[in-house]
N, C-alpha and C. Protein backbone atom coordinates (compact mmCIF):
# COMPACT_ATOMS: atom_id res chain seq x y z
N UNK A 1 306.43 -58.52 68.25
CA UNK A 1 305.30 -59.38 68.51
C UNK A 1 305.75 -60.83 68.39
N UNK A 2 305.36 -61.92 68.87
CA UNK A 2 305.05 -63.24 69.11
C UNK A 2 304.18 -63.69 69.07
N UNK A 3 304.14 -64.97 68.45
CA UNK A 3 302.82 -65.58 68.48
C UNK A 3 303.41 -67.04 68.02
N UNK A 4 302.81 -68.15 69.03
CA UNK A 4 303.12 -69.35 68.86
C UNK A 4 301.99 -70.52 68.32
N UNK A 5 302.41 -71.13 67.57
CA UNK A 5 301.23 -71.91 66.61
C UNK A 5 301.90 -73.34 67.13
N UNK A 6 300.42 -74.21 67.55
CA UNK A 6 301.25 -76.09 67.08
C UNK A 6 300.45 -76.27 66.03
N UNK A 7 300.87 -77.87 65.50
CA UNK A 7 300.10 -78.54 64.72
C UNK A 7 301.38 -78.59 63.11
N UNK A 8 302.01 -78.12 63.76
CA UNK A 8 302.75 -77.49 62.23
C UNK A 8 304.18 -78.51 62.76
N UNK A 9 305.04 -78.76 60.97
CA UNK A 9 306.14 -80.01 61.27
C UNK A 9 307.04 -79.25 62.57
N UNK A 10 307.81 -80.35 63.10
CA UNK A 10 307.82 -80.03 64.50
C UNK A 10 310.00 -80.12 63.50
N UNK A 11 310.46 -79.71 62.67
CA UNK A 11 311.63 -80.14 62.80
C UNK A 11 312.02 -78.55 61.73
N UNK A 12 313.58 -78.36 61.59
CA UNK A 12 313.91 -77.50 60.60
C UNK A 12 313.07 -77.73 59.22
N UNK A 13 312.78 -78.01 58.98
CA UNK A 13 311.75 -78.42 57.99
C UNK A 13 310.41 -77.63 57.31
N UNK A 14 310.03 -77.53 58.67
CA UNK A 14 308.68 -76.29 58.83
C UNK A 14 308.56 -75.42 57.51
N UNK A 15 309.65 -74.75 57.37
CA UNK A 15 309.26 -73.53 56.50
C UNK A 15 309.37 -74.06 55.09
N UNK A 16 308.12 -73.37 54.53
CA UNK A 16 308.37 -73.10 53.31
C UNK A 16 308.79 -72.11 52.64
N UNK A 17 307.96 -70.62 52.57
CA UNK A 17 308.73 -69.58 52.00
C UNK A 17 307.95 -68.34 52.46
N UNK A 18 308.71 -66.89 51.87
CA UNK A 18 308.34 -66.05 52.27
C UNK A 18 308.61 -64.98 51.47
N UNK A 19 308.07 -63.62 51.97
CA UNK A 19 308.15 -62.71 50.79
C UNK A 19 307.77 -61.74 51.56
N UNK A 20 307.96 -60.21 51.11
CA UNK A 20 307.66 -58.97 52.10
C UNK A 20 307.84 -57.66 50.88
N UNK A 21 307.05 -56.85 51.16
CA UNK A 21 307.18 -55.17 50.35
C UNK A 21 307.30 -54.13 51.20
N UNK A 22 307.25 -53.01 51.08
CA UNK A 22 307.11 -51.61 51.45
C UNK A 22 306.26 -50.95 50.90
N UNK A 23 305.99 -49.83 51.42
CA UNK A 23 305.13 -48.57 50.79
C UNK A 23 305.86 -47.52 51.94
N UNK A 24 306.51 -46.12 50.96
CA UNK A 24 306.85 -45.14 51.68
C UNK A 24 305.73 -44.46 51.86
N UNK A 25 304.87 -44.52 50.94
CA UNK A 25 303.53 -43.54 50.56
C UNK A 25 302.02 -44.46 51.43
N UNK A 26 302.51 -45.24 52.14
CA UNK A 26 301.37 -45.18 53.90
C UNK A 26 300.81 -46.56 52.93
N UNK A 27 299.68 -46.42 53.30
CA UNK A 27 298.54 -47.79 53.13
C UNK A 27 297.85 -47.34 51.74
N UNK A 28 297.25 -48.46 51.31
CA UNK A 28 297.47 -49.94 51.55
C UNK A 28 299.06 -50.69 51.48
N UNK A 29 298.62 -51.50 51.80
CA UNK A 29 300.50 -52.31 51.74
C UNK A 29 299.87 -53.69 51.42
N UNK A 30 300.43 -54.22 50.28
CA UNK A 30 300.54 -55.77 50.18
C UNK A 30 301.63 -56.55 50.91
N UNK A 31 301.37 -57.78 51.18
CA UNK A 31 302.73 -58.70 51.53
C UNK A 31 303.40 -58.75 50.67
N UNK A 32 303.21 -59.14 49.40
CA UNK A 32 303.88 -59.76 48.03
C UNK A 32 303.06 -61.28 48.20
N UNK A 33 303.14 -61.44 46.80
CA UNK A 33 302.58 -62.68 46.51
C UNK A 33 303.61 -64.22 47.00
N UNK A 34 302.40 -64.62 47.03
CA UNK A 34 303.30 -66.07 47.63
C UNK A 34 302.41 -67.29 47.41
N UNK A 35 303.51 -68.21 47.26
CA UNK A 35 302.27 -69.42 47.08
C UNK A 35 302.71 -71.10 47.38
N UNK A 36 301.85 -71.10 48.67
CA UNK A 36 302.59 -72.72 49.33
C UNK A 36 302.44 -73.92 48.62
N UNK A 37 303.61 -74.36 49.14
CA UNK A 37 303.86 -75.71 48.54
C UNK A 37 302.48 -76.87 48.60
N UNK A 38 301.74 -76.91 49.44
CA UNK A 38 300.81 -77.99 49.99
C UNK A 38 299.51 -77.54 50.85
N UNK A 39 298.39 -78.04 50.35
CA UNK A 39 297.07 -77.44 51.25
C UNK A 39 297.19 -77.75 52.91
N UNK A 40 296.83 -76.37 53.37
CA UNK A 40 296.50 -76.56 54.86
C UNK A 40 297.59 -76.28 55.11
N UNK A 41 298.69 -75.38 54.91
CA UNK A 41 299.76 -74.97 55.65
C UNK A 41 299.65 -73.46 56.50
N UNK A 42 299.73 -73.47 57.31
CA UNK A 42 300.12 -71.90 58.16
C UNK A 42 300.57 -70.90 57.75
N UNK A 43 300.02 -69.78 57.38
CA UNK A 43 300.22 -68.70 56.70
C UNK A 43 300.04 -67.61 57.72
N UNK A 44 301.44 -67.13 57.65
CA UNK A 44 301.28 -65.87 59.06
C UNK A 44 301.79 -64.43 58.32
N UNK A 45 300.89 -63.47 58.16
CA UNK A 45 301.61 -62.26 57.62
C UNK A 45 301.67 -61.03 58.61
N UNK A 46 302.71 -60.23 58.83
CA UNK A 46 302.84 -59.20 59.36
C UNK A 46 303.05 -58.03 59.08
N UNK A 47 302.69 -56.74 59.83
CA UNK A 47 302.91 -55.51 59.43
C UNK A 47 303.81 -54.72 60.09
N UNK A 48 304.52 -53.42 59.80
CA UNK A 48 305.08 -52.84 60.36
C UNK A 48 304.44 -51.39 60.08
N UNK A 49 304.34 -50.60 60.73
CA UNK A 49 303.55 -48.95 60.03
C UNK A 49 303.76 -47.89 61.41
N UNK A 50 303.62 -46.64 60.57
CA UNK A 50 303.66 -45.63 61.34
C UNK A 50 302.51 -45.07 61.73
N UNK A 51 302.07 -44.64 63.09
CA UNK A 51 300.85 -44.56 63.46
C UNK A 51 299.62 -45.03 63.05
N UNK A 52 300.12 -46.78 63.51
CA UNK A 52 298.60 -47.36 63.25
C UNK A 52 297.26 -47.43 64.00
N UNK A 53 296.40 -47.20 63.02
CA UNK A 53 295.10 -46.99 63.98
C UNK A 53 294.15 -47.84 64.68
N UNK A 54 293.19 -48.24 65.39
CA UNK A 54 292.58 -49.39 65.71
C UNK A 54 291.69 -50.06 64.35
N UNK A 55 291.58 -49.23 63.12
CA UNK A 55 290.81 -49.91 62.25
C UNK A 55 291.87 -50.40 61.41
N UNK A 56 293.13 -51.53 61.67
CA UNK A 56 293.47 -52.23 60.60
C UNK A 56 293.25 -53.39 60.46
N UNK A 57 293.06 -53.87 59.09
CA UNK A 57 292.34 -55.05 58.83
C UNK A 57 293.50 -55.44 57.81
N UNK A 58 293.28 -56.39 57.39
CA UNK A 58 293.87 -57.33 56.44
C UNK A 58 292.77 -58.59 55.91
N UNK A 59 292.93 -58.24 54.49
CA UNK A 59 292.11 -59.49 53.68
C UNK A 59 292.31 -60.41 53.39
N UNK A 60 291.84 -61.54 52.74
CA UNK A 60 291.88 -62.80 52.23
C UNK A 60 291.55 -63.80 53.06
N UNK A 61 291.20 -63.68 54.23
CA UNK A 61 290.57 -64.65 55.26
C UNK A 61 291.61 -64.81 56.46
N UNK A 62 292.78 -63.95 56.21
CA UNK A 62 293.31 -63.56 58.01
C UNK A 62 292.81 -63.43 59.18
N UNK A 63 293.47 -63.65 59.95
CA UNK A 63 292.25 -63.46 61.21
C UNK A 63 293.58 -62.47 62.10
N UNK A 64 293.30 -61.15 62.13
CA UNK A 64 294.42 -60.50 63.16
C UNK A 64 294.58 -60.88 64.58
N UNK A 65 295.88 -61.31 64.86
CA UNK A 65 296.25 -61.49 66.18
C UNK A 65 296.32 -60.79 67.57
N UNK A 66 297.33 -59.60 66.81
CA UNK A 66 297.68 -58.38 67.79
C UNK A 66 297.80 -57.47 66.81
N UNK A 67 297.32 -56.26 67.51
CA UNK A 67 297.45 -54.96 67.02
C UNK A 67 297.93 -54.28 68.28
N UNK A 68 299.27 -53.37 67.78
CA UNK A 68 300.22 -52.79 68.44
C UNK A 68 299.76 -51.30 67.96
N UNK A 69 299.25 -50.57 68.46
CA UNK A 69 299.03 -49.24 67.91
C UNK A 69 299.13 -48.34 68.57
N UNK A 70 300.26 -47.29 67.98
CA UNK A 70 301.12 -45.98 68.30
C UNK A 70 300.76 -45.08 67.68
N UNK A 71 301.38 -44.52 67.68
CA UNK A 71 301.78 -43.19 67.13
C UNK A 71 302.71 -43.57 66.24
N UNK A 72 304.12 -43.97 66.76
CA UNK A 72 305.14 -44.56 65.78
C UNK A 72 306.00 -44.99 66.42
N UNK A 73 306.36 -46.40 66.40
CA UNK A 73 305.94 -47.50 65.05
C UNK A 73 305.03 -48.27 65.82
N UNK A 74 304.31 -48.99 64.93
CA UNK A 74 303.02 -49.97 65.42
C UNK A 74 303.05 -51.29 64.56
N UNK A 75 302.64 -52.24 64.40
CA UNK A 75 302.59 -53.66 64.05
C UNK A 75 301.89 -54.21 64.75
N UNK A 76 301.06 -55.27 63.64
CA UNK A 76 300.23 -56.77 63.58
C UNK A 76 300.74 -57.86 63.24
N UNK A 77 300.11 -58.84 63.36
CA UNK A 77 300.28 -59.75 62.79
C UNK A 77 298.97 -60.71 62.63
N UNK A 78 299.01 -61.55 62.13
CA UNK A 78 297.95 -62.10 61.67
C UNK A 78 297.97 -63.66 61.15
N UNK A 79 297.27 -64.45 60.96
CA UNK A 79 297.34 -65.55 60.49
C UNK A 79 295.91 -66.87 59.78
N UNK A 80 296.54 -67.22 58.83
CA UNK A 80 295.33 -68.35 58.36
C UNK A 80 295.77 -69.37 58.14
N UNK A 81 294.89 -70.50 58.38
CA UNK A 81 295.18 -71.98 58.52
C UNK A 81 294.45 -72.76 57.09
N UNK A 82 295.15 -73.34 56.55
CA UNK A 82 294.06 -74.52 55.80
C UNK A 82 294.31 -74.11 54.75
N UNK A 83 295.03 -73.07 53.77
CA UNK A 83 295.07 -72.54 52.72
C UNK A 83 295.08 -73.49 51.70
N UNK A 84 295.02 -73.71 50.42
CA UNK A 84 295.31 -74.03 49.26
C UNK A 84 296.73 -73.83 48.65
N UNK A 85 296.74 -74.23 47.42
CA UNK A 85 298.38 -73.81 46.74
C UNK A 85 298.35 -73.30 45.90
N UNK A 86 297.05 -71.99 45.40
CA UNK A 86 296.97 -70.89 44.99
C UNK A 86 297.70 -69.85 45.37
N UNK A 87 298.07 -68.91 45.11
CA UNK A 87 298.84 -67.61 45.13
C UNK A 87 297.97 -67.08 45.95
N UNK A 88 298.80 -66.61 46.78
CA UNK A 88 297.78 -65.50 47.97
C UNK A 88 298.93 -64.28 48.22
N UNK A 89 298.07 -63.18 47.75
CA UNK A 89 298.94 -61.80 47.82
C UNK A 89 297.64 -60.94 48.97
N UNK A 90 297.71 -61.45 50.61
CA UNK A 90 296.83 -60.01 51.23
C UNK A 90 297.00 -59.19 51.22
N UNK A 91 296.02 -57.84 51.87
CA UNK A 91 296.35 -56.15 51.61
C UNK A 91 296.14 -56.21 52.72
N UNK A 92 296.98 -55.13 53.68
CA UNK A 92 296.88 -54.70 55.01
C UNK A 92 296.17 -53.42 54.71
N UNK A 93 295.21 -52.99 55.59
CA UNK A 93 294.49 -51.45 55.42
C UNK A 93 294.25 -50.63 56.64
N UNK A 94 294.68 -49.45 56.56
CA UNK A 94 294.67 -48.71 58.11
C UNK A 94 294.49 -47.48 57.57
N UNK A 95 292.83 -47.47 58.33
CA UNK A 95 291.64 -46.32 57.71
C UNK A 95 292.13 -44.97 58.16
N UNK A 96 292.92 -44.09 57.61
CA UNK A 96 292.89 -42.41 58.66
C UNK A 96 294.67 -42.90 58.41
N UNK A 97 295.37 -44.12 58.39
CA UNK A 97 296.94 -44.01 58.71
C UNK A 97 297.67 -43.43 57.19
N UNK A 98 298.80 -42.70 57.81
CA UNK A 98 299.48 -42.48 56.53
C UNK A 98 301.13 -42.99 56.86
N UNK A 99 302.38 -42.28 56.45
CA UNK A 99 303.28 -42.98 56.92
C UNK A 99 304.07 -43.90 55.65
N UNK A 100 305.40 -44.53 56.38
CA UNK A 100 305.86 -45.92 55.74
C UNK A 100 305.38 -47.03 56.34
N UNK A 101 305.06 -47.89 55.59
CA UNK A 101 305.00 -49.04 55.82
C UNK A 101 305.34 -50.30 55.37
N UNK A 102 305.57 -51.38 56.14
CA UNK A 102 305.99 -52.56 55.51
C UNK A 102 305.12 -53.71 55.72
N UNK A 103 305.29 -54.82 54.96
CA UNK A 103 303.99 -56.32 55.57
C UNK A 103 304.98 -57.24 54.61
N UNK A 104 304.79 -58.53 55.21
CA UNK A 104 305.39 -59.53 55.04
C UNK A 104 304.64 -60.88 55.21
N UNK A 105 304.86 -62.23 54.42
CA UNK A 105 304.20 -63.20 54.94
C UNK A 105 305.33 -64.40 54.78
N UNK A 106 304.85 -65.41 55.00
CA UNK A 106 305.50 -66.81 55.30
C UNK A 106 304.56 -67.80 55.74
N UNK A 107 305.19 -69.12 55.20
CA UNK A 107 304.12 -70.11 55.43
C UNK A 107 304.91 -71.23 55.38
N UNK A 108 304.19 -72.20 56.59
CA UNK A 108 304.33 -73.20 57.69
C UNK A 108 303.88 -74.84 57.17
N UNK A 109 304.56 -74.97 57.22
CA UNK A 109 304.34 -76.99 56.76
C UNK A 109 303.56 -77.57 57.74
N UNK A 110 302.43 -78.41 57.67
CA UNK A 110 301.47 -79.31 58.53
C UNK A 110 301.93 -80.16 58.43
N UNK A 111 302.30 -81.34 59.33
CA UNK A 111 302.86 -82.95 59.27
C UNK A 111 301.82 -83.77 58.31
């Protein structure tokens, strides 16, 4: 998947940090906790899973992008703007899926 964002520093610079888990034992799946440097930065988290279904969601005020859904393998991704520099750990959830799965996030510097 792809997905292209502006508004965010335009140089090597951009990133701040990132973090990712597993679950062999299916859903839920967290990203891992993470927590940006500065309010209002770009926070994009993604999934990886085995036969994902059309009901996956992800919390904390994500807004899903694309949903890729198979049989096996399938992936989202997702993203929120404007965050704070609180700790944000989302849960990915896929109602009926079982499987391995993985999710990951990272977050984006605003000029």
């Amino acid at each position: 998947m792809v997905s292209a964002f502006k508004g965010t520093v335009t140089t090597s610079a951009v990133y701040d940090a990132s973090t990712g888990t597993s679950n062999a034992g299916g859903y839920p799946v967290q990203t891992g906790s993470i927590t940006p440097s500065h309010t209002g930065e770009l926070l994009v988290a993604g999934l990886y899973g085995e036969a994902l279904p059309n009901a996956t969601l992800i919390n904390s005020g994500f807004t899903v992008l694309d949903l890729q859904k198979t049989t096996s393998p399938g992936g989202a991704d997702s993203y929120l703007v404007g965050y704070n520099t609180a700790a944000i750990d989302p849960i990915w959830s896929c109602s009926g899926a079982s499987g391995y799965s993985a999710a990951a996030i990272a977050t984006f510097k605003h000029p």
